[in-house]
N, C-alpha and C. Protein backbone atom coordinates (compact mmCIF):
# COMPACT_ATOMS: atom_id res chain seq x y z
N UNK A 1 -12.94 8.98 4.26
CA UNK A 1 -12.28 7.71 4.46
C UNK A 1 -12.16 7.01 3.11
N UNK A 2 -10.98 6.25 3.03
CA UNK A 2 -10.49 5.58 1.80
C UNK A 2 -10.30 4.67 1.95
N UNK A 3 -10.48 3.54 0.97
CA UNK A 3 -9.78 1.79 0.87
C UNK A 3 -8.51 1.97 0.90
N UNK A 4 -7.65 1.80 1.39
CA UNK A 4 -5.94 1.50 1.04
C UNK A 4 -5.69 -0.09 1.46
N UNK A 5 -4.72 -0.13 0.34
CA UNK A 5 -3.75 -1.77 1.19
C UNK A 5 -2.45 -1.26 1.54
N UNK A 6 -2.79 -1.79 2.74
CA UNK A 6 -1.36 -2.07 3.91
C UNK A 6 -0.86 -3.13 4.41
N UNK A 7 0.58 -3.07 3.99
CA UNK A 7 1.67 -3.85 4.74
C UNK A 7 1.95 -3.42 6.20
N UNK A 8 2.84 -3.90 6.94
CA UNK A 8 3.35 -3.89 8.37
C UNK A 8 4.34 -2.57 8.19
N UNK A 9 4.72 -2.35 6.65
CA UNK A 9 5.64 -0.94 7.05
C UNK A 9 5.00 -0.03 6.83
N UNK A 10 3.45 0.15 6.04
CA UNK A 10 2.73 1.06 6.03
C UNK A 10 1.42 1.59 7.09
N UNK A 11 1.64 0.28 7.77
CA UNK A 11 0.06 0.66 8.55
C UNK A 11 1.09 1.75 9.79
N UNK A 12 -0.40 2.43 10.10
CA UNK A 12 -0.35 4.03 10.72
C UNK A 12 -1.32 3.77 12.32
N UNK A 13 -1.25 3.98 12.90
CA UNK A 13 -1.99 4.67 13.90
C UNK A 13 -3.25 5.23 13.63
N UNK A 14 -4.50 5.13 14.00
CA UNK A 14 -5.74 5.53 13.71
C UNK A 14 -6.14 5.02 12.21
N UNK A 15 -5.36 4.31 11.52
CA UNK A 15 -6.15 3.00 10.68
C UNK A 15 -7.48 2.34 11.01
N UNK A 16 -8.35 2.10 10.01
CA UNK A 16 -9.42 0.96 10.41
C UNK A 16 -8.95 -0.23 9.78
N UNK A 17 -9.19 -1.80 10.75
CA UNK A 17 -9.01 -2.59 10.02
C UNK A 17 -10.56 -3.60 10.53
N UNK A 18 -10.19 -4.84 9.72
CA UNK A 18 -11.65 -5.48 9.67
C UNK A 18 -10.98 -6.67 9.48
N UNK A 19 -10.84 -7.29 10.32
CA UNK A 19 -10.49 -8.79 11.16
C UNK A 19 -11.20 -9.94 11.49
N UNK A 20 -11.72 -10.61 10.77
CA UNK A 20 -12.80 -11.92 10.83
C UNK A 20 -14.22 -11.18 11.37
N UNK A 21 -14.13 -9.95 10.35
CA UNK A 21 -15.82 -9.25 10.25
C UNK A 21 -15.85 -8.36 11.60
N UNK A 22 -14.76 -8.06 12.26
CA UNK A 22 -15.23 -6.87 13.19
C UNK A 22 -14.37 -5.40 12.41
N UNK A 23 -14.60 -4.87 12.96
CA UNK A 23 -14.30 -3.43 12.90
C UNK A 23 -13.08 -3.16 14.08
N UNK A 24 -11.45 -2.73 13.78
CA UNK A 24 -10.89 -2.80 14.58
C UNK A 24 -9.88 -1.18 14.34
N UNK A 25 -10.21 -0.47 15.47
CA UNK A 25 -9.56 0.65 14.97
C UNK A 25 -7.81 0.87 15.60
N UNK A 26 -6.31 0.55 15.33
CA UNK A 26 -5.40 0.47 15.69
C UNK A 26 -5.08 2.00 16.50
N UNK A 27 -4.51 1.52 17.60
CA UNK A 27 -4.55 2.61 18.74
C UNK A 27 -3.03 2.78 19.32
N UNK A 28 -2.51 1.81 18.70
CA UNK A 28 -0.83 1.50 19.21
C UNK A 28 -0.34 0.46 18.66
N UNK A 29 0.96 0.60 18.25
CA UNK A 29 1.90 -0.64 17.70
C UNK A 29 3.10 -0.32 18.10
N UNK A 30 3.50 -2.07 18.15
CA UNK A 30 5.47 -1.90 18.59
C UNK A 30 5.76 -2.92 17.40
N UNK A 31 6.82 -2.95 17.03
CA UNK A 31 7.45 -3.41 16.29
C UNK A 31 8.62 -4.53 16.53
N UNK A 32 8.15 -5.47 15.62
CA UNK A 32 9.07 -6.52 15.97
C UNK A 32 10.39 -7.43 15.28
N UNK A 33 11.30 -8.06 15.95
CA UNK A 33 12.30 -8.28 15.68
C UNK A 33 12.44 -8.63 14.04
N UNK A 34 11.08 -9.35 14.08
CA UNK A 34 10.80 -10.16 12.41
C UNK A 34 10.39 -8.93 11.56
N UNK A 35 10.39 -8.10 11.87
CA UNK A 35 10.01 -7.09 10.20
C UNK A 35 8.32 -6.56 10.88
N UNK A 36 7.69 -7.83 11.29
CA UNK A 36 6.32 -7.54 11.36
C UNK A 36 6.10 -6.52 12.63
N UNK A 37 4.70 -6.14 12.43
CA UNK A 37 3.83 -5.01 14.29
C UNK A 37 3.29 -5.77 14.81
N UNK A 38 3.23 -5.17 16.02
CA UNK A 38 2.14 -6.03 16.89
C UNK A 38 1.15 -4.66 17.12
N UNK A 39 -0.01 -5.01 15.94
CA UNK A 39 -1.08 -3.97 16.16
C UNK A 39 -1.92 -4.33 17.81
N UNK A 40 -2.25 -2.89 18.61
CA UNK A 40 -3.05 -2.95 19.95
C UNK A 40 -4.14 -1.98 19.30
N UNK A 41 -5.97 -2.67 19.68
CA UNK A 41 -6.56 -2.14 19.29
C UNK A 41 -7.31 -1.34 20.47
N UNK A 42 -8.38 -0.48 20.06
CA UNK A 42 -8.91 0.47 21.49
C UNK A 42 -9.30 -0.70 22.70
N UNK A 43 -9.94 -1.60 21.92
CA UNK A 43 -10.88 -2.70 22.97
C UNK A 43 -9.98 -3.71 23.61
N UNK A 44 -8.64 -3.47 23.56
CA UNK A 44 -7.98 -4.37 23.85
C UNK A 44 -7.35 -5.31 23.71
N UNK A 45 -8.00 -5.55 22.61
CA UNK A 45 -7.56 -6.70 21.77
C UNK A 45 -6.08 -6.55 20.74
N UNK A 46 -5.07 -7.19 20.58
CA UNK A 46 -4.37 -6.99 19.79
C UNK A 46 -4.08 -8.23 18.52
N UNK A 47 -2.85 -7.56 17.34
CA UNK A 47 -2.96 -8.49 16.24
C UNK A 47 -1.89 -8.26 15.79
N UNK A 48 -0.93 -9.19 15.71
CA UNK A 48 0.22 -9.99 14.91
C UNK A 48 0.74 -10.09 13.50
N UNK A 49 0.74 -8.65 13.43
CA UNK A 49 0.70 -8.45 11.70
C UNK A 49 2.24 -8.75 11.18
N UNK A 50 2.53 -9.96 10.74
CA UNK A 50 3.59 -10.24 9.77
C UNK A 50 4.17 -9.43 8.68
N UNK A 51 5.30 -9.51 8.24
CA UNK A 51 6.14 -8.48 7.16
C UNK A 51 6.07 -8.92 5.97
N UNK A 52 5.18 -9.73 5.65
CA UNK A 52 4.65 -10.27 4.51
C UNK A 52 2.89 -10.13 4.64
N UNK A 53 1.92 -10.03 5.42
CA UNK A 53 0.69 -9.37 5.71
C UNK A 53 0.12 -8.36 5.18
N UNK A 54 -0.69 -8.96 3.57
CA UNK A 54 -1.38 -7.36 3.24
C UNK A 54 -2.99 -7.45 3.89
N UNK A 55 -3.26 -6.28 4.44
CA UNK A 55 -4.84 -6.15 4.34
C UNK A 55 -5.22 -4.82 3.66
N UNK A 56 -6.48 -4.61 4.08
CA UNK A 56 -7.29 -3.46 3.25
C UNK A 56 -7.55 -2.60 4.84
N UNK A 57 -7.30 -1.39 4.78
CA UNK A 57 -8.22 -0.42 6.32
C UNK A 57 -8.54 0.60 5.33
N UNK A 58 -9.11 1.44 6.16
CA UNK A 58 -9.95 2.74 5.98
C UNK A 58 -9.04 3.84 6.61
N UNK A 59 -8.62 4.56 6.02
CA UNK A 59 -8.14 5.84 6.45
C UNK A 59 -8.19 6.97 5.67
N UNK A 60 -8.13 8.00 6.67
CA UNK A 60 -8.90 9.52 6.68
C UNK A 60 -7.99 9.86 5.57
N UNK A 61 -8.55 10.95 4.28
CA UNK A 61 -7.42 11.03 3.55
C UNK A 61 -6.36 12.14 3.46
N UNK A 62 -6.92 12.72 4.48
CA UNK A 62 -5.66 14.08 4.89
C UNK A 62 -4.65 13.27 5.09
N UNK A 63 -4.19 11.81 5.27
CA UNK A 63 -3.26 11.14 6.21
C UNK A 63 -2.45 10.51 4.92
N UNK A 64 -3.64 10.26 3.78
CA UNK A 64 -2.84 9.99 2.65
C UNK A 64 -1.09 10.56 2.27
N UNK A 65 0.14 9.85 2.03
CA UNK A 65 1.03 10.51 1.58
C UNK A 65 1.11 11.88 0.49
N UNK A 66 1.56 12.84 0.50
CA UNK A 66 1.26 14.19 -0.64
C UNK A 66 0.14 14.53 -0.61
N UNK A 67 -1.41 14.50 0.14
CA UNK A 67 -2.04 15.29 0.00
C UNK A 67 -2.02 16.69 0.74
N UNK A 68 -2.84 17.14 0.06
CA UNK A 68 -2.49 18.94 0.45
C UNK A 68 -3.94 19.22 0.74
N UNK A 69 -4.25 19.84 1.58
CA UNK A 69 -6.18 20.22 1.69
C UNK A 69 -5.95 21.78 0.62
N UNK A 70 -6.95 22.01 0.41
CA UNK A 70 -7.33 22.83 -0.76
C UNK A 70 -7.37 23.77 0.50
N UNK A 71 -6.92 24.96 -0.02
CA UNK A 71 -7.22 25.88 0.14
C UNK A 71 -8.21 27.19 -0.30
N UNK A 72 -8.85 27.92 0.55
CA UNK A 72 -9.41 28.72 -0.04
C UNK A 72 -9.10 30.15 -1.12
N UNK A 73 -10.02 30.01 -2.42
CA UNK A 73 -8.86 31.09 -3.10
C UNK A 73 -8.52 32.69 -2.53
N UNK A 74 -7.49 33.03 -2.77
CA UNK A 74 -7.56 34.33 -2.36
C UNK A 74 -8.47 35.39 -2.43
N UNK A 75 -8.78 36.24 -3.81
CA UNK A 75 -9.70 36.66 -4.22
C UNK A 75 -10.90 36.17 -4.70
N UNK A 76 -11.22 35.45 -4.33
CA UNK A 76 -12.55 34.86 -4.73
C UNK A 76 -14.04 35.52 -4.26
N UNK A 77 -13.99 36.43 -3.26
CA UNK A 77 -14.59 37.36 -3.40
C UNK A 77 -14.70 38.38 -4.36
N UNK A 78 -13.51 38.73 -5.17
CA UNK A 78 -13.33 39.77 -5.66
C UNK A 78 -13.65 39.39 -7.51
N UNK A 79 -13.91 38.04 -7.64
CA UNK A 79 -13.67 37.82 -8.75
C UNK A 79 -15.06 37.82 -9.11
N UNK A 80 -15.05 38.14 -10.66
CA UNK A 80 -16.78 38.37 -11.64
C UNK A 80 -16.55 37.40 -13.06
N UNK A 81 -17.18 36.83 -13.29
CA UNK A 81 -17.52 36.88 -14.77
C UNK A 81 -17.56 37.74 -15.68
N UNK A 82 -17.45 38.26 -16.86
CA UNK A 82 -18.15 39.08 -17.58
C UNK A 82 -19.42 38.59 -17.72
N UNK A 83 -20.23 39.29 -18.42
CA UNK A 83 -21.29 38.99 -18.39
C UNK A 83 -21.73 39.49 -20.08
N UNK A 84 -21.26 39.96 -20.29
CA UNK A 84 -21.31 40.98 -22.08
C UNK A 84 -19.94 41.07 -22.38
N UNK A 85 -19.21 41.06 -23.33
CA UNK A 85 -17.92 41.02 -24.48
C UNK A 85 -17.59 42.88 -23.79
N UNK A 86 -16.42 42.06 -23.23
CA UNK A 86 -16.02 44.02 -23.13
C UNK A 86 -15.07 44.52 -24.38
N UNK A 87 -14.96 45.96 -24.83
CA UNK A 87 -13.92 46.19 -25.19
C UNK A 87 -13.21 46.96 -24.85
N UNK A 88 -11.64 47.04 -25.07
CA UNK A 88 -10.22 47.58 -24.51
C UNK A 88 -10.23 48.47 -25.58
């Protein structure tokens, strides 16, 4: 999990946000006429995020834009060090 700041055109689905000190994890949004979401959280509760509205959430960073998960190397079993100066 990562700090990001989000606007109303960036916040995502399964975001954390933190709203007068709770912990609020976004579970659904619709979008409204004004630019802004209307974030719905698991507990029910929802929040009125304006198109001018930055906050800070927590999100997973596979979700980050351009990341790529690492892959494992191919031969990486197969690969050695030398261990002594060879010669050709």
């Amino acid at each position: 999990m990562v700090a990001i700041e989000i606007t109303a055109a960036t916040i995502k689905i399964g975001d954390q946000l933190v709203v007068g000190g709770q912990p609020y994890t976004v579970c659904d949004m619709s979008a409204l006429a004004s630019g802004g979401k209307l974030l719905h959280f698991a507990g029910g509760e929802s929040f009125h995020m304006g198109c001018f509205t930055v906050l800070w959430a927590s999100r997973h960073i596979s979700q980050l834009p351009g990341f790529i998960t690492p892959r494992a190397r191919r031969y990486e079993g197969t690969r050695h060090q030398r261990t002594t100066r060879e010669r050709r």
